[in-house]
PDB file of N, CA and C in Angstrom:
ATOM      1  N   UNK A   1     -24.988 -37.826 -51.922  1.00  0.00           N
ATOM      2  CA  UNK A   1     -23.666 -37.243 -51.911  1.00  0.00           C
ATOM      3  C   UNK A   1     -22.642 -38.323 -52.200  1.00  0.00           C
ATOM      4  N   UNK A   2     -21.304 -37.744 -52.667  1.00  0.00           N
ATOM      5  CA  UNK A   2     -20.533 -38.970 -53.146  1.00  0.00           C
ATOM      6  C   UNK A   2     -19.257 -37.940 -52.622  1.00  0.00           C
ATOM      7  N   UNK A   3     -18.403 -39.837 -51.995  1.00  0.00           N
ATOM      8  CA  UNK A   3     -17.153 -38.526 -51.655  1.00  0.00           C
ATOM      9  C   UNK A   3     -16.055 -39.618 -52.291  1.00  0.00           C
ATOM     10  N   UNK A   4     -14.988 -38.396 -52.687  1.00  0.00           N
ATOM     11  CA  UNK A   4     -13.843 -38.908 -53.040  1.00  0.00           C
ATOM     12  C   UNK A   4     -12.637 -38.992 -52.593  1.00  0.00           C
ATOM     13  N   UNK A   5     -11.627 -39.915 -52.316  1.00  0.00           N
ATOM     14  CA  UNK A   5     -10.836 -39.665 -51.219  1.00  0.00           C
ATOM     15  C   UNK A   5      -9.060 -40.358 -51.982  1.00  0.00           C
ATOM     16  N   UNK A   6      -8.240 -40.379 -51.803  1.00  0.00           N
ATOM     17  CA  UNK A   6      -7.233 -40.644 -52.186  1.00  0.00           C
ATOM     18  C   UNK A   6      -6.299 -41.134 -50.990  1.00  0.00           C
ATOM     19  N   UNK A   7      -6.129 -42.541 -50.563  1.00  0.00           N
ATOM     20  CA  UNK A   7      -5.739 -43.165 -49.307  1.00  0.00           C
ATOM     21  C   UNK A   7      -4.522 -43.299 -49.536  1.00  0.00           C
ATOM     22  N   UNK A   8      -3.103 -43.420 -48.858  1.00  0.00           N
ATOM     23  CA  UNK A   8      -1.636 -43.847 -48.933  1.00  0.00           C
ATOM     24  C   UNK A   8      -1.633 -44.781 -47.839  1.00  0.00           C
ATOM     25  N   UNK A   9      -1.834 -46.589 -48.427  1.00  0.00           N
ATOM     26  CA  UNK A   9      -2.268 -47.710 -47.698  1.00  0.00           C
ATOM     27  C   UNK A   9      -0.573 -47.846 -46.655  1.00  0.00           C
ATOM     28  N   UNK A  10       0.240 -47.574 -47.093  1.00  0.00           N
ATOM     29  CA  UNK A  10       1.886 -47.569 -46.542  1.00  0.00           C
ATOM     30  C   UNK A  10       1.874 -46.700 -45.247  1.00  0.00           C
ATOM     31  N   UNK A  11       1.464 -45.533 -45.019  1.00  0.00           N
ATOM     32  CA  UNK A  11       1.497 -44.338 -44.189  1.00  0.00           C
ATOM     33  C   UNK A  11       0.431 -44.851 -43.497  1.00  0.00           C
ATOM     34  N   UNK A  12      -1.136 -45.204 -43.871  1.00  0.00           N
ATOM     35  CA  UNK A  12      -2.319 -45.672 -43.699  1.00  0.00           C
ATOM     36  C   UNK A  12      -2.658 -43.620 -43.298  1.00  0.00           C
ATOM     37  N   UNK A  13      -2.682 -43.007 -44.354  1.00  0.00           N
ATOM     38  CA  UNK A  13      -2.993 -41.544 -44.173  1.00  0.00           C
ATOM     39  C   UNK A  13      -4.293 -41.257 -45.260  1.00  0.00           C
ATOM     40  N   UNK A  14      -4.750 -40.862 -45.153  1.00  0.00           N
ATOM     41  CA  UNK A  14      -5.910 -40.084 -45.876  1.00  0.00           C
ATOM     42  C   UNK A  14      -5.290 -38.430 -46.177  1.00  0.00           C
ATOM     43  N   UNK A  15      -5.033 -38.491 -47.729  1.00  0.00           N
ATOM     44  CA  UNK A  15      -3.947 -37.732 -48.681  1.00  0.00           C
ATOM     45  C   UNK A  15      -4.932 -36.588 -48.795  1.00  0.00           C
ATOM     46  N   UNK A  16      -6.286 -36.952 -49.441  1.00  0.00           N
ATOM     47  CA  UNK A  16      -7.417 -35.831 -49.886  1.00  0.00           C
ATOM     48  C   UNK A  16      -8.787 -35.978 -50.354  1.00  0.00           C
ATOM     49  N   UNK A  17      -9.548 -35.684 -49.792  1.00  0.00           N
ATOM     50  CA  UNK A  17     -10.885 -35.986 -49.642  1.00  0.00           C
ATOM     51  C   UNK A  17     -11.909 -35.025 -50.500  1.00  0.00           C
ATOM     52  N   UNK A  18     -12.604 -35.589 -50.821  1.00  0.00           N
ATOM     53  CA  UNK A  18     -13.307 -34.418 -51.350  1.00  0.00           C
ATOM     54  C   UNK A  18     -14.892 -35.336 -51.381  1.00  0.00           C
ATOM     55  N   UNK A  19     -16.057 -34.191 -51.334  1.00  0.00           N
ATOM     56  CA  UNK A  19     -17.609 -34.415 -51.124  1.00  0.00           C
ATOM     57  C   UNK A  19     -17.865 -33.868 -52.264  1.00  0.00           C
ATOM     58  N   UNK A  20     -19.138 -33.915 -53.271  1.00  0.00           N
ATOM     59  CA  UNK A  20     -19.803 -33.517 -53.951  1.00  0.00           C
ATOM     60  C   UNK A  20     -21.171 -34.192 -53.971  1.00  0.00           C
ATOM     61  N   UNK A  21     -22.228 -33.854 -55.165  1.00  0.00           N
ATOM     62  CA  UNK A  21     -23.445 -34.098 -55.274  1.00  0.00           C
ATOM     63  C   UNK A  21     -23.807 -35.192 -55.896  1.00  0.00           C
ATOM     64  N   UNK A  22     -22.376 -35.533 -56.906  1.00  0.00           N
ATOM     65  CA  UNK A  22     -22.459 -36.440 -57.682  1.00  0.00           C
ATOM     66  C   UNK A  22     -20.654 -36.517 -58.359  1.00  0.00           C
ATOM     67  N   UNK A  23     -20.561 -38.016 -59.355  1.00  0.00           N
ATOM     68  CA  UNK A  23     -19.402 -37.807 -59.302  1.00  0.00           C
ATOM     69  C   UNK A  23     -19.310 -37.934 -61.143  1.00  0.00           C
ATOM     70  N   UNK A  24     -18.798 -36.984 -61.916  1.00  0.00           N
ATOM     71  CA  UNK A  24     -18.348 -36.958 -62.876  1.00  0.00           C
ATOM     72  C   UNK A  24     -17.772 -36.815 -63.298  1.00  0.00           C
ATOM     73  N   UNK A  25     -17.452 -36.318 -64.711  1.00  0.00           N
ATOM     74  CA  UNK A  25     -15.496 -36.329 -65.323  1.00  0.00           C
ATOM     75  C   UNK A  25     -15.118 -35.184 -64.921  1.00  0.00           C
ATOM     76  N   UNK A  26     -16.092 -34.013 -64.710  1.00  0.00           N
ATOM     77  CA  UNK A  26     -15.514 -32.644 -64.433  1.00  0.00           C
ATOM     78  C   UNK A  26     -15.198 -32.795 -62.699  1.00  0.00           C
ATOM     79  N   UNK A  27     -15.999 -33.315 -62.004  1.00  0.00           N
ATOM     80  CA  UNK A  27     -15.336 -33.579 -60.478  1.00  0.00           C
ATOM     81  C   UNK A  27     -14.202 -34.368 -60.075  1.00  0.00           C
ATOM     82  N   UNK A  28     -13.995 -35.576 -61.059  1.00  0.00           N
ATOM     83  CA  UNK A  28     -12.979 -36.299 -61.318  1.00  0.00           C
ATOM     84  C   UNK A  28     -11.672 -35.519 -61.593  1.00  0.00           C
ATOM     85  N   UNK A  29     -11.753 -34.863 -62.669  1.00  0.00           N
ATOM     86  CA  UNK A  29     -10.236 -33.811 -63.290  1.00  0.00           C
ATOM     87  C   UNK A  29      -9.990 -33.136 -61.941  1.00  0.00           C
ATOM     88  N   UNK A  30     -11.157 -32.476 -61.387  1.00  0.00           N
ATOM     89  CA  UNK A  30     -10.685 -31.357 -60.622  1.00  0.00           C
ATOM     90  C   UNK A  30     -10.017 -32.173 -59.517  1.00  0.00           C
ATOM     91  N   UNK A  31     -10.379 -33.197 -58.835  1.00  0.00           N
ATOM     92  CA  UNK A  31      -9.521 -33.677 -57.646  1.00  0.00           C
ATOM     93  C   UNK A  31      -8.432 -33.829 -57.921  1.00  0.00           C
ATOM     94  N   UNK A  32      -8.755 -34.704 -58.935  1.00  0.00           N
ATOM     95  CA  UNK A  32      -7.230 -35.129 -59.514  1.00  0.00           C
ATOM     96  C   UNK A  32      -6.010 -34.033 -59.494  1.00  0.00           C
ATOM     97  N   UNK A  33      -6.597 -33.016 -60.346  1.00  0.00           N
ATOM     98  CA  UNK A  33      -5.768 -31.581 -60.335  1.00  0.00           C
ATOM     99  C   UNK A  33      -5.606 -31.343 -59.084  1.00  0.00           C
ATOM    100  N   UNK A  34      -6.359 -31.261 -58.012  1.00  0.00           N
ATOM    101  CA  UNK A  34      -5.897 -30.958 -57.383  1.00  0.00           C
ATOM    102  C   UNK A  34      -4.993 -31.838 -55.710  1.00  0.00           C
ATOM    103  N   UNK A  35      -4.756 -32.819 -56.690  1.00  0.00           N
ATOM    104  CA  UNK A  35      -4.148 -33.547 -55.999  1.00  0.00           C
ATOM    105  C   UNK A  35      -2.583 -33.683 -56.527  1.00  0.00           C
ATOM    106  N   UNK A  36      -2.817 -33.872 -57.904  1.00  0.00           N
ATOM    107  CA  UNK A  36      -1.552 -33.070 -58.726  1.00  0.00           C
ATOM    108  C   UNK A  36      -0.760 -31.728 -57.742  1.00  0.00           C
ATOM    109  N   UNK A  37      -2.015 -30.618 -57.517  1.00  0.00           N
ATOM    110  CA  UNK A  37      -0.916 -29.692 -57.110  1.00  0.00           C
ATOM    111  C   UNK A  37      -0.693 -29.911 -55.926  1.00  0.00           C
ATOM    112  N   UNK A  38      -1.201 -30.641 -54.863  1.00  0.00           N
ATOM    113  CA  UNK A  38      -0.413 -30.517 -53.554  1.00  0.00           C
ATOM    114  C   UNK A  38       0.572 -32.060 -53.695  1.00  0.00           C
ATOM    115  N   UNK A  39       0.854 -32.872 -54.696  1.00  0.00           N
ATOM    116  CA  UNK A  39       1.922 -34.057 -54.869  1.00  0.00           C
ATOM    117  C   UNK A  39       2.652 -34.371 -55.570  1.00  0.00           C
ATOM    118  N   UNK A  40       2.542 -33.336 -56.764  1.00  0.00           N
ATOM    119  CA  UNK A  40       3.009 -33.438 -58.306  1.00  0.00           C
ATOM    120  C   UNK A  40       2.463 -34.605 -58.723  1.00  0.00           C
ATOM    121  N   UNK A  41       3.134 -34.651 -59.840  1.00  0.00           N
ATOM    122  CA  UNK A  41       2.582 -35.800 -60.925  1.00  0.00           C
ATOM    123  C   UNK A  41       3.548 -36.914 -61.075  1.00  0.00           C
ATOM    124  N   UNK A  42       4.214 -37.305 -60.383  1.00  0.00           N
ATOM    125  CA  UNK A  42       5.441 -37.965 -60.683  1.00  0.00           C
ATOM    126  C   UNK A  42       5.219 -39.547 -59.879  1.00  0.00           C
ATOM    127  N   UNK A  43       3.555 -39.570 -59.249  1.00  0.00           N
ATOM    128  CA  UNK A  43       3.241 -40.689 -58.164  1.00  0.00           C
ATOM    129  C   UNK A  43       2.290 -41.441 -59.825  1.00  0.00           C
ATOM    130  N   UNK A  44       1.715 -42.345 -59.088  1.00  0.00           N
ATOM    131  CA  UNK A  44       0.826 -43.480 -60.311  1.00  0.00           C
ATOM    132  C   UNK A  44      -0.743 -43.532 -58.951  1.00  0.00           C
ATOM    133  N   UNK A  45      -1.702 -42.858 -59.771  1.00  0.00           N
ATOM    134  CA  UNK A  45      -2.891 -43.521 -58.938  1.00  0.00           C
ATOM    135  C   UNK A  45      -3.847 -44.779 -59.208  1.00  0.00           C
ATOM    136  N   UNK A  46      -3.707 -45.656 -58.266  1.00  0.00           N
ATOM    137  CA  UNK A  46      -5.075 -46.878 -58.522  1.00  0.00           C
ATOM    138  C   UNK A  46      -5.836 -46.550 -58.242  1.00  0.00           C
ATOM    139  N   UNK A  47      -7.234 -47.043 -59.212  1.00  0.00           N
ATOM    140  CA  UNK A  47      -8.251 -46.874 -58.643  1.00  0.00           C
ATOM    141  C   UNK A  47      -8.869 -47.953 -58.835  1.00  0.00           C
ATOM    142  N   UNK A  48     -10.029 -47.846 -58.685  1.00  0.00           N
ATOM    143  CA  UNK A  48     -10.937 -49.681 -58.843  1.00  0.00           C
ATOM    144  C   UNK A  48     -11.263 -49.254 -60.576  1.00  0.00           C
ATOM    145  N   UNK A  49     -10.926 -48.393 -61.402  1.00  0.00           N
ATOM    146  CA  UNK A  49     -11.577 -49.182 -62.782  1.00  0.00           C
ATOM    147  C   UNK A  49     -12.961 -48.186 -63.349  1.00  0.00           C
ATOM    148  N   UNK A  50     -12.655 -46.931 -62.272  1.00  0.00           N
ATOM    149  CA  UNK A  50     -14.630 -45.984 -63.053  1.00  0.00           C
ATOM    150  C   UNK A  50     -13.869 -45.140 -64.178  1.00  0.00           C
ATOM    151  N   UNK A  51     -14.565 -45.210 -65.193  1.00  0.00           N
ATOM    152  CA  UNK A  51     -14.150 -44.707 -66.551  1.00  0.00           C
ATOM    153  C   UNK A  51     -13.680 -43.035 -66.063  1.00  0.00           C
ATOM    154  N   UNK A  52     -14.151 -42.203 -65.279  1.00  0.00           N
ATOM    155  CA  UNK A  52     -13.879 -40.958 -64.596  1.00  0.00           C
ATOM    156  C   UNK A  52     -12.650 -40.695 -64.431  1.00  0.00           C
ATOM    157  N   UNK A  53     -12.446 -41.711 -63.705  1.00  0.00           N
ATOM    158  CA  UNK A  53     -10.689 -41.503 -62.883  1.00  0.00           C
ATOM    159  C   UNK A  53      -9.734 -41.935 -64.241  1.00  0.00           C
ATOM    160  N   UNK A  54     -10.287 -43.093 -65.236  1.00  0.00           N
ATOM    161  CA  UNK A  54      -8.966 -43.411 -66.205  1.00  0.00           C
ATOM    162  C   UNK A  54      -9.277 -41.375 -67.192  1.00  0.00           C
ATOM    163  N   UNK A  55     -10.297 -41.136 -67.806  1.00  0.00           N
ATOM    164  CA  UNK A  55      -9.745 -39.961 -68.280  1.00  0.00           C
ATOM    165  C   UNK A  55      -9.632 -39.157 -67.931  1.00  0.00           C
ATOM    166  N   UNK A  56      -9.537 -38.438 -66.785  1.00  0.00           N
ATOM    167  CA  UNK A  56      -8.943 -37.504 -65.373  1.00  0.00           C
ATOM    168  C   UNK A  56      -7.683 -37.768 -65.878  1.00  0.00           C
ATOM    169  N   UNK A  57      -7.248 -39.062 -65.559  1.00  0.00           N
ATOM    170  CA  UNK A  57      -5.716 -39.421 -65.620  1.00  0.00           C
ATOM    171  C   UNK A  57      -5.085 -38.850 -66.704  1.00  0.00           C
ATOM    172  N   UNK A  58      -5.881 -39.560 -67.763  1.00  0.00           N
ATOM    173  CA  UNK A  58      -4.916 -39.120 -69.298  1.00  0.00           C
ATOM    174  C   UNK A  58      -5.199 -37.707 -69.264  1.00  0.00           C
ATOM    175  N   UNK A  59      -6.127 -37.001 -69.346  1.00  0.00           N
ATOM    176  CA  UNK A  59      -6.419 -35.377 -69.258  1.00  0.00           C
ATOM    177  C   UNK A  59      -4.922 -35.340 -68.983  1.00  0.00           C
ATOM    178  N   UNK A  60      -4.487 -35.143 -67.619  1.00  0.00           N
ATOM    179  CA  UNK A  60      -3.607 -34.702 -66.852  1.00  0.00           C
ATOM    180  C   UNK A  60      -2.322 -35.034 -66.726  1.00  0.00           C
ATOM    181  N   UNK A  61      -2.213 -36.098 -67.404  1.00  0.00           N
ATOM    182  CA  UNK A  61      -0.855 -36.751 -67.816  1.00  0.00           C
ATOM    183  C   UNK A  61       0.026 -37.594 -66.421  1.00  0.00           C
ATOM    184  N   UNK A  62      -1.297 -38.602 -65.502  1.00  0.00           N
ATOM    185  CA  UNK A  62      -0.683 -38.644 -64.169  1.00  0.00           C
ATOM    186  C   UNK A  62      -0.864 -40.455 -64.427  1.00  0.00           C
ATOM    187  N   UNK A  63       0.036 -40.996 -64.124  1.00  0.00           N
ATOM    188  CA  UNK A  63       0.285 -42.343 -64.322  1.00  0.00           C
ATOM    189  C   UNK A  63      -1.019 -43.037 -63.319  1.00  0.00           C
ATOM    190  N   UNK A  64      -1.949 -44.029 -64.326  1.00  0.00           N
ATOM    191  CA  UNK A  64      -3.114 -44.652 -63.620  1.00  0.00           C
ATOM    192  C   UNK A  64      -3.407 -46.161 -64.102  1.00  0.00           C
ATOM    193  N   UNK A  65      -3.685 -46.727 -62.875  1.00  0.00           N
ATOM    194  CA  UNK A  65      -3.628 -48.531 -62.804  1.00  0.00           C
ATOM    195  C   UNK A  65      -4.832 -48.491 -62.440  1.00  0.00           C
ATOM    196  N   UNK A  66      -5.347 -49.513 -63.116  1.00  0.00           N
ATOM    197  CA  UNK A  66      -6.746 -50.088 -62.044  1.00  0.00           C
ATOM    198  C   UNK A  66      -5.972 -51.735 -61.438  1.00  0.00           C
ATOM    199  N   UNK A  67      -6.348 -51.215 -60.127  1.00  0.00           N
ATOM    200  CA  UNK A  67      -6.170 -52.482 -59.683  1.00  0.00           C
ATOM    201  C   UNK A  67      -6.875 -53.583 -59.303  1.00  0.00           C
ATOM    202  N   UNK A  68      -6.438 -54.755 -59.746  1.00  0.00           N
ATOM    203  CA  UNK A  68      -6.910 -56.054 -60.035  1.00  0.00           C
ATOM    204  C   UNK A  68      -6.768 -57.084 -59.562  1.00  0.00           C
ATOM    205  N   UNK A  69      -6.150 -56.858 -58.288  1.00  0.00           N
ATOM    206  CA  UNK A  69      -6.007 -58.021 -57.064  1.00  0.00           C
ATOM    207  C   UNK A  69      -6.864 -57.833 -55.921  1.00  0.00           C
ATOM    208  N   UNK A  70      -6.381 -59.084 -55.644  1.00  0.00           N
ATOM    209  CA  UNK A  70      -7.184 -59.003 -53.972  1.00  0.00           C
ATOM    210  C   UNK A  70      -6.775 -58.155 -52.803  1.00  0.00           C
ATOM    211  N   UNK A  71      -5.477 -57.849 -53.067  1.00  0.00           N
ATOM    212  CA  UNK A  71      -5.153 -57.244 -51.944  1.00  0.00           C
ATOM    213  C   UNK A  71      -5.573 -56.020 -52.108  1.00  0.00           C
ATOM    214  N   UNK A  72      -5.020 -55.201 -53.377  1.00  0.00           N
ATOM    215  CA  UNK A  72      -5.409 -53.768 -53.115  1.00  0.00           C
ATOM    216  C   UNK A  72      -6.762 -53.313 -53.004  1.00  0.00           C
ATOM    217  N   UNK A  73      -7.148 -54.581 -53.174  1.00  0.00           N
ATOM    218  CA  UNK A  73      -9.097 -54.282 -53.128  1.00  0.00           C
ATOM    219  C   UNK A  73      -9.305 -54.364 -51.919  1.00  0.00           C
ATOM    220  N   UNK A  74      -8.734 -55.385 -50.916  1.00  0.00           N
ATOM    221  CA  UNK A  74      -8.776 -55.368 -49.623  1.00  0.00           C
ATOM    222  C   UNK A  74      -8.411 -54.086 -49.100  1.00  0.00           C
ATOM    223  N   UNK A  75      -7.394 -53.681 -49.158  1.00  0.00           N
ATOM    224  CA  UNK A  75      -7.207 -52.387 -48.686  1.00  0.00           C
ATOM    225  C   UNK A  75      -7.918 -51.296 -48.694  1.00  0.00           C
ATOM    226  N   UNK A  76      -8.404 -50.916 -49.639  1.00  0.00           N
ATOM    227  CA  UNK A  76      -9.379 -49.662 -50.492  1.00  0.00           C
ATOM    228  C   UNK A  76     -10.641 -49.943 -49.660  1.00  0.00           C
ATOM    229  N   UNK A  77     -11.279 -51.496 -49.444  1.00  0.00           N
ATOM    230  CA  UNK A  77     -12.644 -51.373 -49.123  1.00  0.00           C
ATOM    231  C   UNK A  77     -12.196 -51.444 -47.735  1.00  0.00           C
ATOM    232  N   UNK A  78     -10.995 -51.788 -47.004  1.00  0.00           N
ATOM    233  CA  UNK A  78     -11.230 -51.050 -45.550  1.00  0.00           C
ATOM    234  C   UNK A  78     -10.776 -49.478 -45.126  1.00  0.00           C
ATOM    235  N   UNK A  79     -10.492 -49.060 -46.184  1.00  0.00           N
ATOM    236  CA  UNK A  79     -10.447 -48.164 -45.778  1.00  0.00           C
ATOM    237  C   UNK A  79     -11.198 -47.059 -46.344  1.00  0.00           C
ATOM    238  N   UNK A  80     -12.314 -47.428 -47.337  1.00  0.00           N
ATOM    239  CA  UNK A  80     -14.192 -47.133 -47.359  1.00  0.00           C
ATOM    240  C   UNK A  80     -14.789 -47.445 -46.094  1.00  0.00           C
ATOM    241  N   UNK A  81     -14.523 -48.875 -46.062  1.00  0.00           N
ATOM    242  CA  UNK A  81     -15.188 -48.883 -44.887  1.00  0.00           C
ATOM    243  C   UNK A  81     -15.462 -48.587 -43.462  1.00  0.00           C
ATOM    244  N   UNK A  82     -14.255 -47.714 -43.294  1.00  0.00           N
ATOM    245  CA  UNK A  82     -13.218 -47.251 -41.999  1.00  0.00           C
ATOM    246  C   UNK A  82     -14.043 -45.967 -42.118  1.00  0.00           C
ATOM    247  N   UNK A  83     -14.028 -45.296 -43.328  1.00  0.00           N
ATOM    248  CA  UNK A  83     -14.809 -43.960 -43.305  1.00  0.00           C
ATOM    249  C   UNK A  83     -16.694 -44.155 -42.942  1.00  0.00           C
ATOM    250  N   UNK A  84     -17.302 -45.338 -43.419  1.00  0.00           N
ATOM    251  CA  UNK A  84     -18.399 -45.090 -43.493  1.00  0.00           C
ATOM    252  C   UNK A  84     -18.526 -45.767 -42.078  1.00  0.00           C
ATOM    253  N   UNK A  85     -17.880 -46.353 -41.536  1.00  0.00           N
ATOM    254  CA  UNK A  85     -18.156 -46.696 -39.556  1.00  0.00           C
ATOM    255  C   UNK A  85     -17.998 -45.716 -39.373  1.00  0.00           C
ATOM    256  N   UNK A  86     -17.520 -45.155 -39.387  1.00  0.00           N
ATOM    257  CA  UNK A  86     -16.864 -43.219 -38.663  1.00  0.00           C
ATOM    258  C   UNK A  86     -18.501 -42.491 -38.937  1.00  0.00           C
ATOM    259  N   UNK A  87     -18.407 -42.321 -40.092  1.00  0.00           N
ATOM    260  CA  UNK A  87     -19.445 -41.354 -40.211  1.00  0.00           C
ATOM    261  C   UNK A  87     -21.306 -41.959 -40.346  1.00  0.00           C
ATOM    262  N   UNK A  88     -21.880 -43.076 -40.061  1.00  0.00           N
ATOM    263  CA  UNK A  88     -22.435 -43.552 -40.177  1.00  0.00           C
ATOM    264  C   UNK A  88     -23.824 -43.083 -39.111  1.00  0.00           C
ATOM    265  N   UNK A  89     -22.999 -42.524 -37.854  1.00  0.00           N
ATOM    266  CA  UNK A  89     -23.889 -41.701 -36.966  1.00  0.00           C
ATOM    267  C   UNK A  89     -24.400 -40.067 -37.378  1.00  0.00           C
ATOM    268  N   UNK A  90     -23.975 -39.741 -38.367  1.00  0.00           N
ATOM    269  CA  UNK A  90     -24.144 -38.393 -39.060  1.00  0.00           C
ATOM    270  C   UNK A  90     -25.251 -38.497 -40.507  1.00  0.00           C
ATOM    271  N   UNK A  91     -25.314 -39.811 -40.655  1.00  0.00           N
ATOM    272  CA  UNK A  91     -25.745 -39.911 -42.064  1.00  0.00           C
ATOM    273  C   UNK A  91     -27.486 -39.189 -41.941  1.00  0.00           C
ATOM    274  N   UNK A  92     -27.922 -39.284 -41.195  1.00  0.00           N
ATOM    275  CA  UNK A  92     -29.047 -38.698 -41.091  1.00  0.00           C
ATOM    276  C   UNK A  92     -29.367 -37.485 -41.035  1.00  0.00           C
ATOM    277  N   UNK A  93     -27.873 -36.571 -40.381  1.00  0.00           N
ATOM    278  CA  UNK A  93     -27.982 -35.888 -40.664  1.00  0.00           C
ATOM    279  C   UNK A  93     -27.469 -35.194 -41.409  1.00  0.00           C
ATOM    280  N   UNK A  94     -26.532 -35.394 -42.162  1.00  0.00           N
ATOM    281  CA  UNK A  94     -26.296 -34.984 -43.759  1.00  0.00           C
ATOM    282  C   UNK A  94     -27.191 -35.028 -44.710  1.00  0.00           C
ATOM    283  N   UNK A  95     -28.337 -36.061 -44.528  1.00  0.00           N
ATOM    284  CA  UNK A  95     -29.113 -35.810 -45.721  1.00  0.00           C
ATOM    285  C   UNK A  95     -30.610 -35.588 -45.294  1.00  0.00           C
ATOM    286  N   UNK A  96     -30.771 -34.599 -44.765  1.00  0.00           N
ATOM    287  CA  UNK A  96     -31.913 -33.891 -44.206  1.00  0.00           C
ATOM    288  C   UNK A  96     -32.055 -32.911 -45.452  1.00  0.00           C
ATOM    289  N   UNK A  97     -33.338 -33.006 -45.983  1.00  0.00           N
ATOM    290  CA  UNK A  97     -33.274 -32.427 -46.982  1.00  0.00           C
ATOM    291  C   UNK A  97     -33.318 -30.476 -46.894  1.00  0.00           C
ATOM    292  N   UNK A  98     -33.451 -30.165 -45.822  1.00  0.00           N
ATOM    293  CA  UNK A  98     -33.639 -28.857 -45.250  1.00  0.00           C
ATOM    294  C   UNK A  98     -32.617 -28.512 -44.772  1.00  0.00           C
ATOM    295  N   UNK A  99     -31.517 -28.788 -44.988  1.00  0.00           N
ATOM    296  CA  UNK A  99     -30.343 -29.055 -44.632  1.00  0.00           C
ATOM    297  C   UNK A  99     -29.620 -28.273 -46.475  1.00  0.00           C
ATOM    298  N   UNK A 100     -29.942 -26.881 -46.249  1.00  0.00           N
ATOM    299  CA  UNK A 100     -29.425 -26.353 -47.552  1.00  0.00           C
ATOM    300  C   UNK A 100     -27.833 -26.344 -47.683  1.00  0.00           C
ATOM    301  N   UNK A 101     -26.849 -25.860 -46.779  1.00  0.00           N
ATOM    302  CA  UNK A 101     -25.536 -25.421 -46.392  1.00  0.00           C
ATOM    303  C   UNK A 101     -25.044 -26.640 -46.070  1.00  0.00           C
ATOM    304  N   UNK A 102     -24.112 -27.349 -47.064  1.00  0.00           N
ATOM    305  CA  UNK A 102     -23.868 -28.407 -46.802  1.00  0.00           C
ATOM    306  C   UNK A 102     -21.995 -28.210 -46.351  1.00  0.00           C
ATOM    307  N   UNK A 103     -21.760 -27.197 -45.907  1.00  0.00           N
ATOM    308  CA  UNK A 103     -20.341 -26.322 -45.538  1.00  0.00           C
ATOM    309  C   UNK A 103     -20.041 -27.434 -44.201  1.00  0.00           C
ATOM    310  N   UNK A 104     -20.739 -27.230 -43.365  1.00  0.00           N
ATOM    311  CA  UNK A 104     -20.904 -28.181 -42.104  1.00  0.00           C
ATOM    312  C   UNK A 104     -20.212 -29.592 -42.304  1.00  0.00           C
ATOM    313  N   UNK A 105     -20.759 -30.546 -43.731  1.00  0.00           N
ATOM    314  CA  UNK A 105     -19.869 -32.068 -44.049  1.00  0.00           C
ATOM    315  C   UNK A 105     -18.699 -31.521 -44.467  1.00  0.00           C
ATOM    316  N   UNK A 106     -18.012 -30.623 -44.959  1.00  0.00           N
ATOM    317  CA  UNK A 106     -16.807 -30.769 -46.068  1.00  0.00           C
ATOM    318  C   UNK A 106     -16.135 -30.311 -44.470  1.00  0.00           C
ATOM    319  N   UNK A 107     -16.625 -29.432 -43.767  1.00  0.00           N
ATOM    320  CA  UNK A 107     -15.386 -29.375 -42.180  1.00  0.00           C
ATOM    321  C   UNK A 107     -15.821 -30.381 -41.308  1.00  0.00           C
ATOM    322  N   UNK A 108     -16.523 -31.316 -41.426  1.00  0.00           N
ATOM    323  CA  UNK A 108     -16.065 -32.324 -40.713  1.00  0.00           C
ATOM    324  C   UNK A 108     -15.323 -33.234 -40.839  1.00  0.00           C
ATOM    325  N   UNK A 109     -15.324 -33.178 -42.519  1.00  0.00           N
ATOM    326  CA  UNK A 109     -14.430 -34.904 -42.986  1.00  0.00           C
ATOM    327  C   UNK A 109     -12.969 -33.883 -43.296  1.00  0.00           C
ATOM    328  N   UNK A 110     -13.116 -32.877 -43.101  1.00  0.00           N
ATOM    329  CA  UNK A 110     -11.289 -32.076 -42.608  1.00  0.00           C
ATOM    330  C   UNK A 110     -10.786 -32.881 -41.695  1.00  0.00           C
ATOM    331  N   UNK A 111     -11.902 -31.921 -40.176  1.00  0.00           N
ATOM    332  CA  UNK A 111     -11.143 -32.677 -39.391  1.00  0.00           C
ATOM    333  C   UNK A 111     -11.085 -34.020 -39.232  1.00  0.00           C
ATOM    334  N   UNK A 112     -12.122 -34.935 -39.717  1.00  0.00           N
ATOM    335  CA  UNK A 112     -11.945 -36.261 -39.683  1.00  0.00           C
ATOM    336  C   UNK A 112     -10.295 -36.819 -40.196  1.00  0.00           C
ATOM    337  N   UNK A 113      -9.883 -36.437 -41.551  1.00  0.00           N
ATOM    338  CA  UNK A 113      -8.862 -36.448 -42.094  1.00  0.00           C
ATOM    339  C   UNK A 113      -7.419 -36.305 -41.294  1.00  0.00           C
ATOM    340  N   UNK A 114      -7.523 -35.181 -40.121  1.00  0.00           N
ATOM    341  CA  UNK A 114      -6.457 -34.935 -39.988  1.00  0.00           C
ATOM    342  C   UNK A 114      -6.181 -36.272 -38.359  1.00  0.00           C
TER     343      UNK A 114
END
């Protein structure tokens, strides 16, 4: 599973999260879009640089940086890493392969979020 998340390091808030199976250009657009509609388009997103997120961006016409310092890299990987301490006691059981209904992770990392 791969999750995608969109952090505001200023607020230190977790904006929008999203889980899938895998991550590609069509899962990419759609967050994006739908991050577009709950922020408009008028913000600039960084990301670390995966070819996904730069044509998501242009698709959608939403201003995108990869960032290339230390700091914002610092930031981003603690606050990966903030998620995967959190959820690190679950990982076993998220990927139980008998474990068809995977409805159960997307409401936990809700409420995790809020």
């Amino acid at each position: 599973m791969d999750s995608m998340h969109i952090y505001e390091p200023y607020t230190k808030k977790y904006l929008l999260m999203n889980i899938s199976e895998e991550r590609t250009l069509l899962v990419c657009y759609n967050f994006i879009k739908e991050l577009r509609r709950l922020y408009g388009n008028r913000y600039t997103i960084y990301t670390d640089g995966a070819s996904y997120d730069n044509q998501a961006c242009r698709w959608l016409r939403i201003k995108h940086i990869v960032y290339d310092d230390n700091y914002c890299k610092n930031i981003m990987e603690r606050a990966i890493q903030y998620i995967k301490d959190r959820t690190e006691c679950f990982d076993d059981y998220f990927n139980k392969d008998d474990c068809s209904n995977k409805k159960h992770i997307i409401n936990w990392f809700r409420v995790f979020m809020i």
